[in-house]
Each structure stands twice: as structure tokens, then as C-alpha cells.
Protein backbone atom coordinates (compact mmCIF):
# COMPACT_ATOMS: atom_id res chain seq x y z
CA UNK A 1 17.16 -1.92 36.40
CA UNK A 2 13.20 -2.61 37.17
CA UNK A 3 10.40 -2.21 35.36
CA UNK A 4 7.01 -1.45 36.25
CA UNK A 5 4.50 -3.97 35.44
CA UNK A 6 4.09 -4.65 32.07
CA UNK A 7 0.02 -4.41 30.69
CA UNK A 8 -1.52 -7.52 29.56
CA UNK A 9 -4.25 -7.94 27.09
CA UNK A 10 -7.57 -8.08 27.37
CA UNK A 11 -9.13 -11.99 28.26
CA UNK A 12 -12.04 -10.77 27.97
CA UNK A 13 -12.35 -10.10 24.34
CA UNK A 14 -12.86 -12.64 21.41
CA UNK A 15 -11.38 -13.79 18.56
CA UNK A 16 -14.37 -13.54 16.64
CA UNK A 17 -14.80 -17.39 14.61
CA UNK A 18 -15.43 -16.09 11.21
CA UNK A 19 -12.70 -13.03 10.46
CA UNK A 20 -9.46 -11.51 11.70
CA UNK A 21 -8.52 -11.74 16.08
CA UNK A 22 -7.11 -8.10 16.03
CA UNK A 23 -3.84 -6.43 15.86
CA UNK A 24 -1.13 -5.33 18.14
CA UNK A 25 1.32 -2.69 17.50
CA UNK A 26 4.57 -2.34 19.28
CA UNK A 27 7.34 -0.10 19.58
CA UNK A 28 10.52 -1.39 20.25
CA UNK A 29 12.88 1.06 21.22
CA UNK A 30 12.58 1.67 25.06
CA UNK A 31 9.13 -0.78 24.55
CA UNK A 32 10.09 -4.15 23.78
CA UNK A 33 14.15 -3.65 24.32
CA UNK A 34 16.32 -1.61 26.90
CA UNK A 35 17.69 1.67 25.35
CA UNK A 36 17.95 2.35 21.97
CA UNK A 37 19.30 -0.18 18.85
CA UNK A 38 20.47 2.70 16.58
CA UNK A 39 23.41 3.15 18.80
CA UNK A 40 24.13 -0.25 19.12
CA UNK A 41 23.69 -0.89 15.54
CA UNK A 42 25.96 1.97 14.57
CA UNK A 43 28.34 0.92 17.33
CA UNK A 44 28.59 -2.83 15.75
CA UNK A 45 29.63 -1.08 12.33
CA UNK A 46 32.36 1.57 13.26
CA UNK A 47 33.08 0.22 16.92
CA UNK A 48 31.01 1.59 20.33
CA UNK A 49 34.00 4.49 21.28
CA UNK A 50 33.51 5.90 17.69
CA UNK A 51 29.73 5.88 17.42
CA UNK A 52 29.43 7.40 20.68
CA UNK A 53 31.52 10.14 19.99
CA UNK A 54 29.54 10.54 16.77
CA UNK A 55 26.31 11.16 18.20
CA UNK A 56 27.52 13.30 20.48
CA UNK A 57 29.35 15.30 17.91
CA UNK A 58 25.60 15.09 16.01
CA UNK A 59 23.99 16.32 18.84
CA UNK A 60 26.03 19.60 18.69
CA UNK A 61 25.94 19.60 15.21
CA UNK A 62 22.26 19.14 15.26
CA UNK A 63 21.91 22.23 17.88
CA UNK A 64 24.04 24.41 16.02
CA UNK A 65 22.10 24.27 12.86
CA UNK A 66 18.50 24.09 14.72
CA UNK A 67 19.85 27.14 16.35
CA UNK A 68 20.69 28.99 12.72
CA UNK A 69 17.26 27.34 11.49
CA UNK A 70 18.98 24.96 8.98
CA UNK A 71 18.21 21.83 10.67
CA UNK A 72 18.44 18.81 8.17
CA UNK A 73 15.24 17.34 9.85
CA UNK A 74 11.50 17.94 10.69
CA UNK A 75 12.73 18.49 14.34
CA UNK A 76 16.07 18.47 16.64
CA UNK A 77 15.95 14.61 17.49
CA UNK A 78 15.26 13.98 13.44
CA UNK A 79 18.24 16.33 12.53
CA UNK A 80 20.53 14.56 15.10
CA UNK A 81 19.76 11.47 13.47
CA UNK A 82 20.37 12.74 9.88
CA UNK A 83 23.52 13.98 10.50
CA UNK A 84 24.22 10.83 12.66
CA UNK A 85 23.87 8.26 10.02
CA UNK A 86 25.31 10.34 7.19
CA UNK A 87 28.39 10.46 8.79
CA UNK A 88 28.74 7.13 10.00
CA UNK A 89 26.69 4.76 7.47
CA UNK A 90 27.28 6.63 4.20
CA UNK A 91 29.26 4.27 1.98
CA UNK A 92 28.67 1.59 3.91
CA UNK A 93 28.07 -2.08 1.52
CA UNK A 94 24.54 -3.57 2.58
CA UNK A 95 26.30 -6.69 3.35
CA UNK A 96 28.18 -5.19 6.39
CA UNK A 97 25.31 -3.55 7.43
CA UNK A 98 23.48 -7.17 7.53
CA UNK A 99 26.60 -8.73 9.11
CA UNK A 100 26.82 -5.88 11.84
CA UNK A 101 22.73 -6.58 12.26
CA UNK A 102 23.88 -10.21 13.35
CA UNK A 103 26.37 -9.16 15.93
CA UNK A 104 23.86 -6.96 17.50
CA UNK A 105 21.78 -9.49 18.59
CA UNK A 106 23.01 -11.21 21.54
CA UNK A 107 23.33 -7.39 22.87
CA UNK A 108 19.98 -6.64 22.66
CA UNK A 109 18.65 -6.99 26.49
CA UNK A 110 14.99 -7.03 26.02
CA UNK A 111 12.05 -5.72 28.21
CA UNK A 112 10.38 -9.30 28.88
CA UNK A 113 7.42 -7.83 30.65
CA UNK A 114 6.43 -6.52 27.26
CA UNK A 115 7.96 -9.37 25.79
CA UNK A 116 5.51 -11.45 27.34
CA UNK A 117 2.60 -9.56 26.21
CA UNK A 118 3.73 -9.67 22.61
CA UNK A 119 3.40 -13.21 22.71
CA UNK A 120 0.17 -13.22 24.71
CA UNK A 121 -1.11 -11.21 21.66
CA UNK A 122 -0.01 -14.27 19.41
CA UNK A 123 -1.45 -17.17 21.32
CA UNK A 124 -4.70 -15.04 21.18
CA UNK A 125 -4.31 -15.47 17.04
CA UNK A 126 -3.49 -11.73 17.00
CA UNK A 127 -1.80 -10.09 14.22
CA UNK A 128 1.75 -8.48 15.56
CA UNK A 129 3.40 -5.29 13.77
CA UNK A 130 6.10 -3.62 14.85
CA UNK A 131 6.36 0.15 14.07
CA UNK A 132 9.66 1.67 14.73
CA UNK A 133 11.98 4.71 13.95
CA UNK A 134 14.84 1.97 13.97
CA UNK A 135 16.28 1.13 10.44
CA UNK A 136 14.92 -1.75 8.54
CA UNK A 137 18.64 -3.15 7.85
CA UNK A 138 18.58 -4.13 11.57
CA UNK A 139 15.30 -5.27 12.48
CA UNK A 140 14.17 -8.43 11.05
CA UNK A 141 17.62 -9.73 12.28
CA UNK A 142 16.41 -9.14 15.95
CA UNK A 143 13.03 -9.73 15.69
CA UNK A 144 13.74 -13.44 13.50
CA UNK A 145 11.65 -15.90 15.88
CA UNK A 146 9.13 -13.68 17.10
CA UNK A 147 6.66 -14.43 15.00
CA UNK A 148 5.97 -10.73 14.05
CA UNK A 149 3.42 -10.39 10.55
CA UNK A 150 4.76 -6.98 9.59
CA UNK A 151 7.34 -4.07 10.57
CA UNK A 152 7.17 -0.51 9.89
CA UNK A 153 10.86 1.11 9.89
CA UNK A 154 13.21 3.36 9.14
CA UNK A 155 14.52 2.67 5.45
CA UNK A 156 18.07 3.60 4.19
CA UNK A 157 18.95 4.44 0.51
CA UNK A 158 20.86 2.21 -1.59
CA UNK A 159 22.68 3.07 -4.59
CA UNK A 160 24.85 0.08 -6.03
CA UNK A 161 24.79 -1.57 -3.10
CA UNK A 162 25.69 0.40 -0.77
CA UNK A 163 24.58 3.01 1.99
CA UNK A 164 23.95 6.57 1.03
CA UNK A 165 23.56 7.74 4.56
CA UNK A 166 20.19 9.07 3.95
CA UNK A 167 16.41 7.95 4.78
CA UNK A 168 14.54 6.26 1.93
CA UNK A 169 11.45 6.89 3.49
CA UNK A 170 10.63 9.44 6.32
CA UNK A 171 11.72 8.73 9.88
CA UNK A 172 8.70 6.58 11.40
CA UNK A 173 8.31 8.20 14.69
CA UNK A 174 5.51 10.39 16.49
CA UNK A 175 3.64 11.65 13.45
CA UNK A 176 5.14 9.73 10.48
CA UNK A 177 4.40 6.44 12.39
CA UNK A 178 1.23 7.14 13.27
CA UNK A 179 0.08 7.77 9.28
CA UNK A 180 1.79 4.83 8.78
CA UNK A 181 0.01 2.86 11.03
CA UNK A 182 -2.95 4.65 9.97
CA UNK A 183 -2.09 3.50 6.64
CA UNK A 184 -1.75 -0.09 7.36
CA UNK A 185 -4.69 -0.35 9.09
CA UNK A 186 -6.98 0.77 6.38
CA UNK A 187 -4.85 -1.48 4.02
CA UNK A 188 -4.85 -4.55 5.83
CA UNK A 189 -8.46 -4.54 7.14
CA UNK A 190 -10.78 -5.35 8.33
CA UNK A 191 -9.76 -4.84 11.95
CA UNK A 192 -12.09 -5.83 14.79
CA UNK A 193 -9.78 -4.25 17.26
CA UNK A 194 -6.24 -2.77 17.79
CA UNK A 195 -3.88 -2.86 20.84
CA UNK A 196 -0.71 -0.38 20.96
CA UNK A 197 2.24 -0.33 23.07
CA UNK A 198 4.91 2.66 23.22
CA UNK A 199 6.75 5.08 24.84
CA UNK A 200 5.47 8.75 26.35
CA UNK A 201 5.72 10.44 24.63
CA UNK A 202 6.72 10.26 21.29
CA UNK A 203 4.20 7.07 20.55
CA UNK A 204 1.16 9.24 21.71
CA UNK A 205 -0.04 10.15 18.57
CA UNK A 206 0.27 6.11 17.20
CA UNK A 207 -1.54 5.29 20.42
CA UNK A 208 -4.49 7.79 20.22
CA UNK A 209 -5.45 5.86 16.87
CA UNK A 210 -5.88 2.75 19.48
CA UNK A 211 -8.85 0.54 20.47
CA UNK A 212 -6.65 0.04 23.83
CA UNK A 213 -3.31 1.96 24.10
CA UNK A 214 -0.72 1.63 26.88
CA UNK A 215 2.16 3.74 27.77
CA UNK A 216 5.11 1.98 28.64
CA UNK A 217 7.82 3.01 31.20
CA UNK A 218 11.35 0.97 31.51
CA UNK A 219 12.33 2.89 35.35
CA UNK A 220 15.76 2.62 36.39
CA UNK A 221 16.67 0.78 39.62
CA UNK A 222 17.59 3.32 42.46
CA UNK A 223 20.75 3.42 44.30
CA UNK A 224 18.83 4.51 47.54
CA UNK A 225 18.19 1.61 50.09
């Protein structure tokens, strides 16, 4: 696979002496990694073969009901992802979750154009947050290193420590993540500027709330020449 180039940030602008540099946001899935983790994640628990004949049976499920307008979610790709993680994470003890969360990863093949930038945005003395529809049992074990302040994610209910298979908090993509960036930016202020990085197009409306916001594109490699 290739990528097109990755954007950089801006030289020209300042960390101002006397109050906060500015904040980045990133996406992750198709941003800062190849494909998407809640596959992989799910895959690590149950085994690849099994999780990928669960999403496709939640894909048809998902249609089905979206069809008979008694989808479980706010849209089709939210409904395919309810019924995906009920039926593969409910009962599931936190502790495997974390131990699957480990073995993921070395299989994460990350985007290092973006990669790069990320840690442009830290040498600047930039703040770094990651918002993400991804689950929050996964992510800080990939991210560990990074030097990321803050993530927004996908929670998971626990009841005696365990998975429930549903959301503890609304799925943070398109709209939902933009409020919550929203809402971190008016909590965590003030901001002198904002950078965001994401994927067209669910990330538009999380981009529009931008200073600077860039689309990014992972292309596949052709076969042809």
C-alpha cells in the first residue's frame, strides 16, 4: 500500500511564551493506523475466523433490522457495531479484554506519514488528543509511548467486572465526536489554536470545528504497472 503525503503543521505559527502551544486532534482509525482496530481487537478475543464471520453476520443483521426500522443504533454503521460487540464481547472479564489489548499491538501497522506529524505536533509543545469511535479497553494499550494528553473513545459497560456488550457512553464518531471535542475544548481552554486530522468523511463535522483541518486518505497500491 501507499499513501499520499501526509500534511505537516504549520512552522509558521508560535507557541505563544506565556500560555498554552495549541492542540491537535487525531483520529486513528484509517488516520494514524491501517484499517480498523475494532476488528482486530475483537479478532484477538474470540480468534480472527470467528470475528470476521461475526461482523459479517452483523452486517446482515444490521440491514435486516434498518430495513424493518428497528435498528439498535443512530444509523446502519452504529447498529452494525451494536449488534457486533453484543454478540462477541458480552460476558467478557475486563482482564481478557486488557490482555487481548496487549496482543493487538504488534499488529497494529501504523500510517507513519501521520505518525510523523503527531509527533511534530509534540516537539512544537502541542497538546495531542486522540478522538476515536474505537473502545477505550484497547486504546491506551496502543497508544502507551506516544505521548498523547487525552483520548476520547468508545466506552464499554461493566457490571462486576465484566463486559455487558453495550456502549457506556455514545459511539464517538461523526456527530458524537465532534460535541465531544467541542466539549473538551471549552473545558480545557484556553486554546490559541487547534489542528485536526481524520478521515472523509465521517471526521468532517470534528474537522469543521478546526483552526486548520486536514482530510486524510490511506490509497491502496495498484496492481497496474
Amino acid at each position: 500500500m501507499q499513501t499520499t503525503p501526509a500534511p505537516t503543521p504549520d512552522p509558521a505559527l508560535p507557541i505563544p511564551a506565556d500560555g498554552p502551544a495549541g492542540v491537535a486532534f487525531f483520529d486513528f482509525d484509517g488516520t494514524l493506523i491501517h484499517g480498523d482496530s475494532l476488528p482486530m481487537f475483537v479478532g484477538e478475543v474470540i480468534g480472527r475466523r470467528r470475528a470476521a464471520l461475526a461482523l459479517a453476520d452483523a452486517i446482515r443483521s444490521g440491514l435486516h433490522r434498518h430495513l424493518r426500522g428497528r435498528g439498535p443504533g443512530c444509523d446502519f454503521p452504529g447498529s452494525v457495531k451494536a449488534i457486533f460487540l453484543k454478540r462477541t464481547l458480552r460476558g467478557l472479564p475486563v482482564a481478557d479484554a486488557l490482555a487481548a489489548a496487549e496482543r493487538m499491538i504488534p499488529r497494529v501497522r501504523w500510517h507513519q506519514p501521520m505518525l510523523e506529524v503527531l509527533k511534530a505536533h509534540r516537539r512544537q509543545g502541542r497538546r495531542v488528543v486522540i478522538a476515536t469511535g474505537a473502545l477505550d479497553l484497547y486504546m491506551p494499550a496502543l497508544l502507551r509511548g506516544l505521548g498523547v494528553d487525552d483520548l476520547l473513545a468508545t466506552g464499554m459497560e461493566v457490571v462486576d467486572g465484566a463486559l455487558t456488550g453495550r456502549l457506556s457512553t455514545a459511539n464517538c464518531v461523526r456527530r458524537d465526536k465532534a460535541e465531544r471535542v467541542g466539549a473538551w475544548i471549552a473545558g480545557n481552554g484556553p486554546v490559541t489554536a487547534t489542528w485536526g486530522y481524520g478521515n472523509h468523511p465521517s471526521d468532517l463535522p470534528m474537522l469543521a470545528l478546526m483552526h486548520t483541518g486536514e482530510v486524510v486518505r490511506i490509497r491502496r497500491r495498484s496492481n497496474r504497472g
